[in-house]
N, C-alpha and C. Protein backbone atom coordinates (compact mmCIF):
# COMPACT_ATOMS: atom_id res chain seq x y z
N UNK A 1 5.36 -7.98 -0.99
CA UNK A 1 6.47 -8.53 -1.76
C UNK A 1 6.08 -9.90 -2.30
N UNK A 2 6.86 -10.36 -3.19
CA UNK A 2 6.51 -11.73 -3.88
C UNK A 2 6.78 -12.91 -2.70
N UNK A 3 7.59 -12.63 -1.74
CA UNK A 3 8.13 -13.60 -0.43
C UNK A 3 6.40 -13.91 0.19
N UNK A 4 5.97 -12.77 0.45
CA UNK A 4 4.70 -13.17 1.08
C UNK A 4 3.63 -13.41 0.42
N UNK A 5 3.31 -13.06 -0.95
CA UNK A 5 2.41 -13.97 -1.66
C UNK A 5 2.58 -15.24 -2.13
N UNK A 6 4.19 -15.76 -2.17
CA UNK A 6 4.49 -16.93 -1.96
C UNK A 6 4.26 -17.88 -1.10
N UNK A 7 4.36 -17.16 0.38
CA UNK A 7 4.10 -17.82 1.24
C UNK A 7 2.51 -18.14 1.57
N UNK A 8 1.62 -17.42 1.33
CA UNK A 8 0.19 -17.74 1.05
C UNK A 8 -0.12 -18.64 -0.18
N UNK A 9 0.74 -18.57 -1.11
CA UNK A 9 0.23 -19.19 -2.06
C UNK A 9 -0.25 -19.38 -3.11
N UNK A 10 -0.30 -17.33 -3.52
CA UNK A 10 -0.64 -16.68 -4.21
C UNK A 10 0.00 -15.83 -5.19
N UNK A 11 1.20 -16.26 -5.24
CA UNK A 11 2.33 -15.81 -5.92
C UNK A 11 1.79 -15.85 -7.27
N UNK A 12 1.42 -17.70 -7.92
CA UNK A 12 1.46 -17.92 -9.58
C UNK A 12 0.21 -17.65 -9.71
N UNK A 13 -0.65 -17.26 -9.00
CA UNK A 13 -2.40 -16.65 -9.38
C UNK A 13 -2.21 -15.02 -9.75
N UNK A 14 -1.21 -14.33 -8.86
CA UNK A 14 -1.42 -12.81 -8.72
C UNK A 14 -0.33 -12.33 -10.30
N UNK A 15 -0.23 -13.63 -11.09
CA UNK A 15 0.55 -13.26 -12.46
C UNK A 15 -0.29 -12.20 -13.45
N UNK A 16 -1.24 -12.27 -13.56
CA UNK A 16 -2.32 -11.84 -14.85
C UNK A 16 -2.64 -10.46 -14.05
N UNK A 17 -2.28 -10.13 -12.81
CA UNK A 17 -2.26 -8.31 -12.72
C UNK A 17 -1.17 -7.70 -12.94
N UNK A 18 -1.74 -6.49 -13.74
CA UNK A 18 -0.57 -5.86 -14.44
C UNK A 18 0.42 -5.45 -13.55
N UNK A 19 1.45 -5.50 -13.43
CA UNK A 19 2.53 -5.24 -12.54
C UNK A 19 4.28 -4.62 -13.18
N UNK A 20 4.90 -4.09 -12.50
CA UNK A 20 6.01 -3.74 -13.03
C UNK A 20 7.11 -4.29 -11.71
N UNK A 21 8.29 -5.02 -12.67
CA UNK A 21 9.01 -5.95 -11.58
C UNK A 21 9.78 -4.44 -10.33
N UNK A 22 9.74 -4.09 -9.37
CA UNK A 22 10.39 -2.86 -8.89
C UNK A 22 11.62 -4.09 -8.05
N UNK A 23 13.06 -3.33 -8.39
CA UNK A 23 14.39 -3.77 -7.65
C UNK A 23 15.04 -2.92 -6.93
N UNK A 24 14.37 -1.61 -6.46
CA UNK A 24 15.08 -1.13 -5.36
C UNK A 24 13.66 0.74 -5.91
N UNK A 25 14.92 1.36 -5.26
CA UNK A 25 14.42 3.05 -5.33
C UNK A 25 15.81 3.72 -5.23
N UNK A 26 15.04 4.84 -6.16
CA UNK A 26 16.15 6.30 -5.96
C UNK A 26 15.83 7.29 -5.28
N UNK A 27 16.85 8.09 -4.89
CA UNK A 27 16.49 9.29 -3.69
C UNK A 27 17.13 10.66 -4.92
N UNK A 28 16.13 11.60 -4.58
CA UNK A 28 16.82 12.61 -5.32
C UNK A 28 16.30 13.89 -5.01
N UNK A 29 17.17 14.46 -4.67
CA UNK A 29 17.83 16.50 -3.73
C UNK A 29 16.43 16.73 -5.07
N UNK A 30 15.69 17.43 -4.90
CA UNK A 30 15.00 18.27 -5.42
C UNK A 30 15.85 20.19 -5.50
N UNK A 31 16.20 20.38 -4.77
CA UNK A 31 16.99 21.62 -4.62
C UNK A 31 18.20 21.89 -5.78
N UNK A 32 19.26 20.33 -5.69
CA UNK A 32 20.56 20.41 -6.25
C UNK A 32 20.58 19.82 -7.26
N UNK A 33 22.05 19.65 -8.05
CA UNK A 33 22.05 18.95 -8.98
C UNK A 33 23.26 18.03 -9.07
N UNK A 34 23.03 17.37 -7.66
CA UNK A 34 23.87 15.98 -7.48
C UNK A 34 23.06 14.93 -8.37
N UNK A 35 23.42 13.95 -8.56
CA UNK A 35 23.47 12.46 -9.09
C UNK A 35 21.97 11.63 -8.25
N UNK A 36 21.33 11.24 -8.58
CA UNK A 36 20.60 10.45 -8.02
C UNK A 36 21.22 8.90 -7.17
N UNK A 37 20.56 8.71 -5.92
CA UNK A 37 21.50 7.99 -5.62
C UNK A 37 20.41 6.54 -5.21
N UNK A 38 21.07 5.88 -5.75
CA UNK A 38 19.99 4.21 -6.41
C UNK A 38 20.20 3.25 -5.44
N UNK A 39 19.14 2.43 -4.79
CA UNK A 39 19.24 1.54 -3.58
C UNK A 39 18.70 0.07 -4.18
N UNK A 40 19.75 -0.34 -4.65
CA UNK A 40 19.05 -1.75 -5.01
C UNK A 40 18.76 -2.93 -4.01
N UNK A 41 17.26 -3.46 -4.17
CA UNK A 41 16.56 -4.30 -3.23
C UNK A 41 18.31 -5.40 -2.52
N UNK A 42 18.75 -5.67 -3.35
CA UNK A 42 19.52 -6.95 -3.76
C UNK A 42 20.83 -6.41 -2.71
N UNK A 43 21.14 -5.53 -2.69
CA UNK A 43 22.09 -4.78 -1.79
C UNK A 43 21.23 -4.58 0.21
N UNK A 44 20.11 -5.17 0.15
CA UNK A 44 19.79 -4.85 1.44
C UNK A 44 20.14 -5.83 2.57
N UNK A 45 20.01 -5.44 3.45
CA UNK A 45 20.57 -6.40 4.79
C UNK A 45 19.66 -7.66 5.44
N UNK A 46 18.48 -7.53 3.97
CA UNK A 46 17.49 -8.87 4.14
C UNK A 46 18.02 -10.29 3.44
N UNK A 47 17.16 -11.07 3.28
CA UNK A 47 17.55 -12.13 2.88
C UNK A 47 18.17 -11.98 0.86
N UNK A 48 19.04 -12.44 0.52
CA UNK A 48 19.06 -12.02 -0.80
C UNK A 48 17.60 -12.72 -1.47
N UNK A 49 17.60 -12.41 -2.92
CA UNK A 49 16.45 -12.62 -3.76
C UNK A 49 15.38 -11.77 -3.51
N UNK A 50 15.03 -10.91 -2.60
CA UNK A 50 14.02 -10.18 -2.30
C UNK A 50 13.51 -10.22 -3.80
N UNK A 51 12.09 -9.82 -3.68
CA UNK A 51 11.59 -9.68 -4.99
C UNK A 51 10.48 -8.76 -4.68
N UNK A 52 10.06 -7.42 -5.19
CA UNK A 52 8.99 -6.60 -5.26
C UNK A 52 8.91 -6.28 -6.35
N UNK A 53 7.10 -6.01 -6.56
CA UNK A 53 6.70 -5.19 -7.43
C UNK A 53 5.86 -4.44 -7.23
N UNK A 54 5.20 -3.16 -8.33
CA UNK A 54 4.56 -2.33 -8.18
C UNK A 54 3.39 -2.20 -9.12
N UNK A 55 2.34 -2.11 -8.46
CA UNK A 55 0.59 -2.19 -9.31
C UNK A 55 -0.03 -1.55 -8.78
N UNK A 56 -1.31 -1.28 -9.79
CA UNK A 56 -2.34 0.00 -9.31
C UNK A 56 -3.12 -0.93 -7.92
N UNK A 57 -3.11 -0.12 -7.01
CA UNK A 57 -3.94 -0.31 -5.55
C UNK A 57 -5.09 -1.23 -6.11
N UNK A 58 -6.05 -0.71 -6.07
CA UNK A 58 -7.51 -0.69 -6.44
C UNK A 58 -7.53 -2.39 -6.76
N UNK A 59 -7.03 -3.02 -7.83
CA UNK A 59 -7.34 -4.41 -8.88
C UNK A 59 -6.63 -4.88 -7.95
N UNK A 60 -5.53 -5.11 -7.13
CA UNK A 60 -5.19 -5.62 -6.44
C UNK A 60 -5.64 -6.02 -5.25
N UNK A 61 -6.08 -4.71 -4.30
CA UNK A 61 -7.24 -5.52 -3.60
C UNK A 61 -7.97 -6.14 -3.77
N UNK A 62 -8.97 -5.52 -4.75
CA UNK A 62 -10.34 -6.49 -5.20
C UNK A 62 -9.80 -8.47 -6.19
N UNK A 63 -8.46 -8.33 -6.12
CA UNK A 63 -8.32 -9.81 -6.62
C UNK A 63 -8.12 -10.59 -5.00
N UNK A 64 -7.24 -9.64 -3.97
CA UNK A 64 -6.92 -10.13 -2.82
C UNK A 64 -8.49 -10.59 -2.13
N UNK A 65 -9.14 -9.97 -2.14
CA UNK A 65 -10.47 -9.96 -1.10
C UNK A 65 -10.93 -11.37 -1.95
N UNK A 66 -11.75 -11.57 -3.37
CA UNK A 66 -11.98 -12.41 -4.05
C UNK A 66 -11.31 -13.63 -3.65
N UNK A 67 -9.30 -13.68 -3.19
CA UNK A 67 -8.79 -14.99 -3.07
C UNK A 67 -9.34 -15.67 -1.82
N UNK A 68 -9.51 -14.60 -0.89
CA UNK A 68 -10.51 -14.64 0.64
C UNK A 68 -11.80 -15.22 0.86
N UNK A 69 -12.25 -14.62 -0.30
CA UNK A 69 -13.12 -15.20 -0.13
C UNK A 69 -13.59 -16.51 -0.70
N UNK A 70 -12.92 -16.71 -1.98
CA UNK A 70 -12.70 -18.21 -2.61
C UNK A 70 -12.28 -19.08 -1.25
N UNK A 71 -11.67 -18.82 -0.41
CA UNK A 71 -10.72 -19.99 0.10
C UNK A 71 -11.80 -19.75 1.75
N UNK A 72 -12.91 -19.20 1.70
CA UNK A 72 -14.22 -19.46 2.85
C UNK A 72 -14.01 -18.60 3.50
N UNK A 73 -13.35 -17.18 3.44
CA UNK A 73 -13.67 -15.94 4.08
C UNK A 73 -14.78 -15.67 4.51
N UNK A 74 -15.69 -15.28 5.10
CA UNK A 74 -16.77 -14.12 5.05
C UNK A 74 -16.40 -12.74 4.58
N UNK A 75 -17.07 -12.45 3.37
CA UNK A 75 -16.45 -10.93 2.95
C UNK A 75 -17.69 -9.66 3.73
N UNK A 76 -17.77 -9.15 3.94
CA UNK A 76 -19.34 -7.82 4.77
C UNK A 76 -18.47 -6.94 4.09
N UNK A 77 -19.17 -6.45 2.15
CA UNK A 77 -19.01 -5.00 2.29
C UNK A 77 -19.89 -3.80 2.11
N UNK A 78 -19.47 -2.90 2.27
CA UNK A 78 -20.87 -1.87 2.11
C UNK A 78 -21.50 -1.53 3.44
N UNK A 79 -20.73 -2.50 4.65
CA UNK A 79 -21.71 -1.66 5.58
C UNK A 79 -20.56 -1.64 6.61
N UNK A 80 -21.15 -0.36 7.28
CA UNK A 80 -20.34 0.32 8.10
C UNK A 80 -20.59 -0.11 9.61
N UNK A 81 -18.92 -0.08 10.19
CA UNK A 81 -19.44 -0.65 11.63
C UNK A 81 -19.81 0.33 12.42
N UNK A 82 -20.70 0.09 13.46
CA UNK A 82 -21.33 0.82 14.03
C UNK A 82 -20.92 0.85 15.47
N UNK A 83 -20.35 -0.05 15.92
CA UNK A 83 -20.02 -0.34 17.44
C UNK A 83 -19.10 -1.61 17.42
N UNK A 84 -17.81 -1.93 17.84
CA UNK A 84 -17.49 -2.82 18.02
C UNK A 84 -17.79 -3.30 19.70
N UNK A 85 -18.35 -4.62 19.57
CA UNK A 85 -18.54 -4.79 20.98
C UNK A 85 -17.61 -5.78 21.86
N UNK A 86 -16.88 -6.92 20.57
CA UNK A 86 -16.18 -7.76 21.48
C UNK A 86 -15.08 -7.80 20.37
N UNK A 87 -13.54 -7.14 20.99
CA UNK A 87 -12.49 -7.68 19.92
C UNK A 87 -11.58 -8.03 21.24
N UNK A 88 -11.04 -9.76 21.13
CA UNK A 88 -10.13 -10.18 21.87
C UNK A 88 -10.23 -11.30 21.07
N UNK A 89 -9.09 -12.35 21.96
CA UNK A 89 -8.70 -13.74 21.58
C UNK A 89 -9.28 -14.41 21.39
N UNK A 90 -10.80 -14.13 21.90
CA UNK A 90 -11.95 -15.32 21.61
C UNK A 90 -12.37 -15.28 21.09
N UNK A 91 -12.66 -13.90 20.06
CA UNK A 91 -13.33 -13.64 18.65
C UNK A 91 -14.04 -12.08 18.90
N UNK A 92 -14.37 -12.06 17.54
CA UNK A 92 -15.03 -10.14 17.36
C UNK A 92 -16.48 -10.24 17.25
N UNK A 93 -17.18 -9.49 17.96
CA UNK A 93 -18.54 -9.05 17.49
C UNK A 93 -18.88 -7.64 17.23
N UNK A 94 -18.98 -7.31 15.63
CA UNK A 94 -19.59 -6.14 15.35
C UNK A 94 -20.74 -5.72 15.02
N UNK A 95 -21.08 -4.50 15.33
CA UNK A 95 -22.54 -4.16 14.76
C UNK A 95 -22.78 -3.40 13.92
N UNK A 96 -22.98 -3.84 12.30
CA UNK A 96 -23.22 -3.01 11.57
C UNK A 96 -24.83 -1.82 11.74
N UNK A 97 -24.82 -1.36 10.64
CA UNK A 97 -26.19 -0.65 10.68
C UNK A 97 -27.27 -1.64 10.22
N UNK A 98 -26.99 -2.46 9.95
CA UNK A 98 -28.11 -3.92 9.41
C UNK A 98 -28.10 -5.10 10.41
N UNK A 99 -26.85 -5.48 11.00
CA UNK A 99 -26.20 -6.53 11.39
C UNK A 99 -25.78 -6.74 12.18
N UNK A 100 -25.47 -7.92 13.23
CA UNK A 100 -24.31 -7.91 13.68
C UNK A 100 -23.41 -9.34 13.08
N UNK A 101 -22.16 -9.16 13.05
CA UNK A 101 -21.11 -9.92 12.87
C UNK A 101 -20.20 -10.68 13.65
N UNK A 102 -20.18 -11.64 13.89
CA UNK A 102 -19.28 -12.78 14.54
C UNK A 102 -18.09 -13.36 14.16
N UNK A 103 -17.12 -13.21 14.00
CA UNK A 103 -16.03 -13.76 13.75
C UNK A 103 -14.89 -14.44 14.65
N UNK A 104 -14.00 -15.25 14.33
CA UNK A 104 -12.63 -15.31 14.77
C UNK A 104 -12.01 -14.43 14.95
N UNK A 105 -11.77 -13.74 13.45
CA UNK A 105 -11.12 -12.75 13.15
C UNK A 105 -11.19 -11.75 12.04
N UNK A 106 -11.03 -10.21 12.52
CA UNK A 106 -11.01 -9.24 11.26
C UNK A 106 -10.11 -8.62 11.11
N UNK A 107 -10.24 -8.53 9.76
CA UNK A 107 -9.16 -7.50 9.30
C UNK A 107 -9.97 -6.17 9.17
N UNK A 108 -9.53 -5.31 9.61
CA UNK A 108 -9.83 -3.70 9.73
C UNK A 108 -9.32 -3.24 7.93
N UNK A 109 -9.97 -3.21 7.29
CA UNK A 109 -9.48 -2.48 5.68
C UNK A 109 -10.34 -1.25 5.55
N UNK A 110 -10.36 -0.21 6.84
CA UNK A 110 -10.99 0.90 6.90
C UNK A 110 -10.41 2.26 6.51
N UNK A 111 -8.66 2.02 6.60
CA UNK A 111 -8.25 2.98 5.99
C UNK A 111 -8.47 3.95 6.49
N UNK A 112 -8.14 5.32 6.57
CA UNK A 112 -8.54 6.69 7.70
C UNK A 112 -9.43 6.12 8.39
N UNK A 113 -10.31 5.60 8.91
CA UNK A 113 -10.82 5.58 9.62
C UNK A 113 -10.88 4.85 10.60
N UNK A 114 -10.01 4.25 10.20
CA UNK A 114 -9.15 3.73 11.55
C UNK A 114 -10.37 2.97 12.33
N UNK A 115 -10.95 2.24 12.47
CA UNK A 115 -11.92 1.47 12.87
C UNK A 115 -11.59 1.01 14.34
N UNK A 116 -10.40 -0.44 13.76
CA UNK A 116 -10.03 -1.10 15.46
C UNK A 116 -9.20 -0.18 16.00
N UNK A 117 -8.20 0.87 15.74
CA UNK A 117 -7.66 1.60 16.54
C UNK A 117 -8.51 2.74 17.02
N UNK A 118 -9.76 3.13 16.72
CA UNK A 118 -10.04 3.73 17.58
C UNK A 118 -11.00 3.05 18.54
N UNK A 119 -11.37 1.90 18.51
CA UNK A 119 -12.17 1.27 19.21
C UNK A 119 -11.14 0.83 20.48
N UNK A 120 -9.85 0.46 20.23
CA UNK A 120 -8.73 -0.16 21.01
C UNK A 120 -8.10 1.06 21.84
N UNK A 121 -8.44 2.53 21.27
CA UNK A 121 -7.69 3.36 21.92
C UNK A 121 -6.42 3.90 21.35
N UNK A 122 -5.81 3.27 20.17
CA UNK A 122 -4.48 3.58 20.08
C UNK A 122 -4.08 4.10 18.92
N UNK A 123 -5.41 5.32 18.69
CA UNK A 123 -4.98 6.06 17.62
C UNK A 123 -4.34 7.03 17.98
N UNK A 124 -3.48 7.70 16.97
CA UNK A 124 -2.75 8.98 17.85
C UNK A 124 -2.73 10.18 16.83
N UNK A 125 -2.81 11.27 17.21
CA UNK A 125 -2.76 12.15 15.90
C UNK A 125 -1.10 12.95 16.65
N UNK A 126 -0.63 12.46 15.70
CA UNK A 126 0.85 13.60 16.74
C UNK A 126 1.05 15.02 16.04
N UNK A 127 0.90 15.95 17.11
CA UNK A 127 0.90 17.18 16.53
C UNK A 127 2.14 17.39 15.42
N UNK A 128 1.61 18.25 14.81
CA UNK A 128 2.27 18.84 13.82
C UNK A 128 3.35 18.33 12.39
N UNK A 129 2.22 16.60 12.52
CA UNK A 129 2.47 15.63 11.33
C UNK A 129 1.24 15.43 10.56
N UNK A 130 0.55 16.28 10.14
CA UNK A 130 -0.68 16.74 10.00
C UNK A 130 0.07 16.65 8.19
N UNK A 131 -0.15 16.03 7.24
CA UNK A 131 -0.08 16.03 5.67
C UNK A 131 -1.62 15.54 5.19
N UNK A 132 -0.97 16.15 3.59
CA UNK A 132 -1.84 15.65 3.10
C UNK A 132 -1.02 15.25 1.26
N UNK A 133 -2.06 14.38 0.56
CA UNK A 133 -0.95 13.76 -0.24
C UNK A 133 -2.30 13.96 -1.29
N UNK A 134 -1.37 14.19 -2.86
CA UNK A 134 -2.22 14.59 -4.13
C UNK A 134 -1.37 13.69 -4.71
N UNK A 135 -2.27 12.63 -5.49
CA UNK A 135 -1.72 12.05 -6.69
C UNK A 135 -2.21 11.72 -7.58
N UNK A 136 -1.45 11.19 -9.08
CA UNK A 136 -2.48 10.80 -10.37
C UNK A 136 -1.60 9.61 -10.88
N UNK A 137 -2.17 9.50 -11.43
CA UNK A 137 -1.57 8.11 -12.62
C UNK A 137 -1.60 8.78 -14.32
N UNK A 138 -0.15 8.96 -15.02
CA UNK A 138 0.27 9.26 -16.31
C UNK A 138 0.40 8.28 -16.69
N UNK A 139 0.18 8.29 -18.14
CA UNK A 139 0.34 7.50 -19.13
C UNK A 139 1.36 7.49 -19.77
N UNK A 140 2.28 7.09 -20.63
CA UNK A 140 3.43 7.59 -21.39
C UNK A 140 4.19 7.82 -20.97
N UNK A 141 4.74 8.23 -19.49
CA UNK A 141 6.01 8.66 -18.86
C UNK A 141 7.19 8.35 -19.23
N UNK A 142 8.32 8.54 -19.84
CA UNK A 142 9.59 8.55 -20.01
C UNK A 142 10.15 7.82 -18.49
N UNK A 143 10.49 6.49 -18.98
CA UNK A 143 11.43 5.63 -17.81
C UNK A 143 12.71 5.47 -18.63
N UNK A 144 13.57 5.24 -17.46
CA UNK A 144 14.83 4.61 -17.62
C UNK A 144 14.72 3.21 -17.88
N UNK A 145 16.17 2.74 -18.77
CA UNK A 145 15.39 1.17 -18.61
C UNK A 145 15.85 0.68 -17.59
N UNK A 146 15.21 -0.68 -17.74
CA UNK A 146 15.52 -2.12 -16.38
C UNK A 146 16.75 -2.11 -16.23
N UNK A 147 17.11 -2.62 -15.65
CA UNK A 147 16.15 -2.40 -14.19
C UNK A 147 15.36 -1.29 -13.66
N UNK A 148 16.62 0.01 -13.42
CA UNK A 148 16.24 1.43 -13.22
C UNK A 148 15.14 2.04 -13.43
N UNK A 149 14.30 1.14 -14.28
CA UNK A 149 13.29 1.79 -14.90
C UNK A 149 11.68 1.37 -14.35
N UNK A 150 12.50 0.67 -13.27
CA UNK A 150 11.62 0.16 -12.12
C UNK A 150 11.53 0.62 -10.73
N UNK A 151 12.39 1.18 -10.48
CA UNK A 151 12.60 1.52 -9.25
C UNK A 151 11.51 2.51 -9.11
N UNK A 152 11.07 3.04 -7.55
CA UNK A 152 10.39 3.90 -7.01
C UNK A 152 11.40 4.95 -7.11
N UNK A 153 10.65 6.21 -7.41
CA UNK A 153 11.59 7.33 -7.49
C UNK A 153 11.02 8.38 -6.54
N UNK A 154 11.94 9.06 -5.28
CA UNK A 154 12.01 10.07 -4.34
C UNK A 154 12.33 10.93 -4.57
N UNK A 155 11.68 12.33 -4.61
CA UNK A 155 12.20 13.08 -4.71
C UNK A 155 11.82 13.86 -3.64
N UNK A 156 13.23 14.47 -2.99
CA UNK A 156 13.22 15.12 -1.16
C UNK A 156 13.11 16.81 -1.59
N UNK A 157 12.06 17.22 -1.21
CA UNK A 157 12.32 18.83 -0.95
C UNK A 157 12.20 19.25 0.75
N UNK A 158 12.59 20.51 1.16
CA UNK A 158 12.50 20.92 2.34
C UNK A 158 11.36 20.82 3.07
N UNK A 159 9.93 20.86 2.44
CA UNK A 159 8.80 20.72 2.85
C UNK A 159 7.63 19.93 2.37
N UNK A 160 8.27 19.31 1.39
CA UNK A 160 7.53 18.19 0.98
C UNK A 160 8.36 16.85 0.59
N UNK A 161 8.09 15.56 0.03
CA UNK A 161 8.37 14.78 -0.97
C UNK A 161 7.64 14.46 -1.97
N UNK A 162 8.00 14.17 -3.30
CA UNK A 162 7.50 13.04 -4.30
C UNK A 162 7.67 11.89 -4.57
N UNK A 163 6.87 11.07 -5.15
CA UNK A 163 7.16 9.63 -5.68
C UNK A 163 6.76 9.83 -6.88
N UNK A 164 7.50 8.80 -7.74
CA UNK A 164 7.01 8.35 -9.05
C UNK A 164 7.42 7.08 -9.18
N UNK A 165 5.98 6.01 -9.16
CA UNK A 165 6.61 4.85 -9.28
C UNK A 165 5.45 4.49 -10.29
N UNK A 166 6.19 3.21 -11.63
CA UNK A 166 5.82 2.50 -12.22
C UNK A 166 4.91 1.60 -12.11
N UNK A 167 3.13 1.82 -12.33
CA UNK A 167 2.47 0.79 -11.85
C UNK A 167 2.51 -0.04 -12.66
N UNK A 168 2.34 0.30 -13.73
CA UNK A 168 2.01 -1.14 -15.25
C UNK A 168 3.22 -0.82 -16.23
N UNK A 169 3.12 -1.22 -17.25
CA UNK A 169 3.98 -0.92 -18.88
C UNK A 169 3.23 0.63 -19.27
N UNK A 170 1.70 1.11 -18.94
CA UNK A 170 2.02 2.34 -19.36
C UNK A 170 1.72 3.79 -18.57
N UNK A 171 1.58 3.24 -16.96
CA UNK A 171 1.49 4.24 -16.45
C UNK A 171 2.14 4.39 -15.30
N UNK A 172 1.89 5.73 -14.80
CA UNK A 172 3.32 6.03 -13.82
C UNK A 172 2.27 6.67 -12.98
N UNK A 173 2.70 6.26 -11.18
CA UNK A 173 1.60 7.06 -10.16
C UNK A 173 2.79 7.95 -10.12
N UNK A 174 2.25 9.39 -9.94
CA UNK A 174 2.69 10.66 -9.74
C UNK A 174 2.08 11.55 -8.46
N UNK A 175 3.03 11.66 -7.23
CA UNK A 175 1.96 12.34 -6.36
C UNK A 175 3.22 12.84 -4.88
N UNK A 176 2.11 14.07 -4.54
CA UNK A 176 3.50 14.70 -3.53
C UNK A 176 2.91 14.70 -2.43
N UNK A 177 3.36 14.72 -1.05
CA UNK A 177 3.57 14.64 0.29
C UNK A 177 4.10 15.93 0.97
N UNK A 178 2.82 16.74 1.29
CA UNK A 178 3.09 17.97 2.07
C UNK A 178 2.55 18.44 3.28
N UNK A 179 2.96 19.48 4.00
CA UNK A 179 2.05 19.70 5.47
C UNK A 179 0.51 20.28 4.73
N UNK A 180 -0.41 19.82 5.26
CA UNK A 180 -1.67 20.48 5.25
C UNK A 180 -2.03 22.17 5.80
N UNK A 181 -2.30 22.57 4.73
CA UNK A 181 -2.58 23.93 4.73
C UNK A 181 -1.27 24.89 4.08
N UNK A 182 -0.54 24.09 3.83
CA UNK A 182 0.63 24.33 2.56
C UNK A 182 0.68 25.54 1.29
């Protein structure tokens, strides 16, 4: 949300990625043909002003990692850890396939693979939440306007869901949420 890139500091830098302002989400019956029903950010039981938006994944990390590393990160990418040997309060030592690494602190940006949780033990696979998710990015999509025309859009079926949310001015991520082997 804009609250926490504010609070880093990174709010008036993260302007020049393309973004679309998002003020809430809609839920919508895939089955029926009730009304869509619209949750605006501004109506929630958080602080008022909330502010979110929505951008393609990808440019966003790679500006986040870059601010990291501007401000004296150590960035290690490209290599894979191989063994974690020390993660506690006193700091991490990993071993890449080249390396080993010393830190304070890491951030795990391993994504499935779950790196510190399986090193920590506390990965879990719970039966029979087993999905898998297909998506794309359209161009041209027909929005509602603004606000509405921002919102994340749900759509609930019995055995799956969709989203369609607004990454930029001209494209829309499109992608569904189903059990694997579907």
């Amino acid at each position: 949300s804009v609250l926490q890139l504010q609070r880093l500091g990174l709010w008036d830098r993260a302007q020049h990625l393309p973004m679309v302002q998002k003020l809430g989400a809609s839920f919508i019956g895939a089955a029926d043909t009730t009304e869509p029903v619209h949750f605006s950010f501004q109506e929630a039981l958080i602080a008022k002003g909330f502010e979110a938006f929505s951008m393609e994944r990808a440019p966003f990390d790679a500006w986040l990692l870059e601010e990291a590393r501007d401000s004296g990160a150590d960035v290690c990418q490209g290599s894979r850890v191989k063994r974690i040997a020390q993660l506690d309060d006193a700091g991490a030592e990993l071993h890449t396939e080249d390396q080993t690494v010393r830190a304070s602190m890491v951030v795990d940006a391993s994504g499935q693979a779950t790196v510190v949780p399986r090193h920590l033990g506390t990965r879990r696979v719970i039966e029979g939440h087993g999905r898998v998710a297909y998506a794309s990015h359209v161009r041209g999509m027909a929005r509602a306007p603004m606000p509405l025309g921002g919102y994340t859009a749900i759509v609930m079926a019995d055995d799956a869901w969709f989203w369609i949310i607004p990454v930029d001015e001209q494209r829309t991520s499109v992608g569904v949420v189903l059990p694997a082997g579907l």
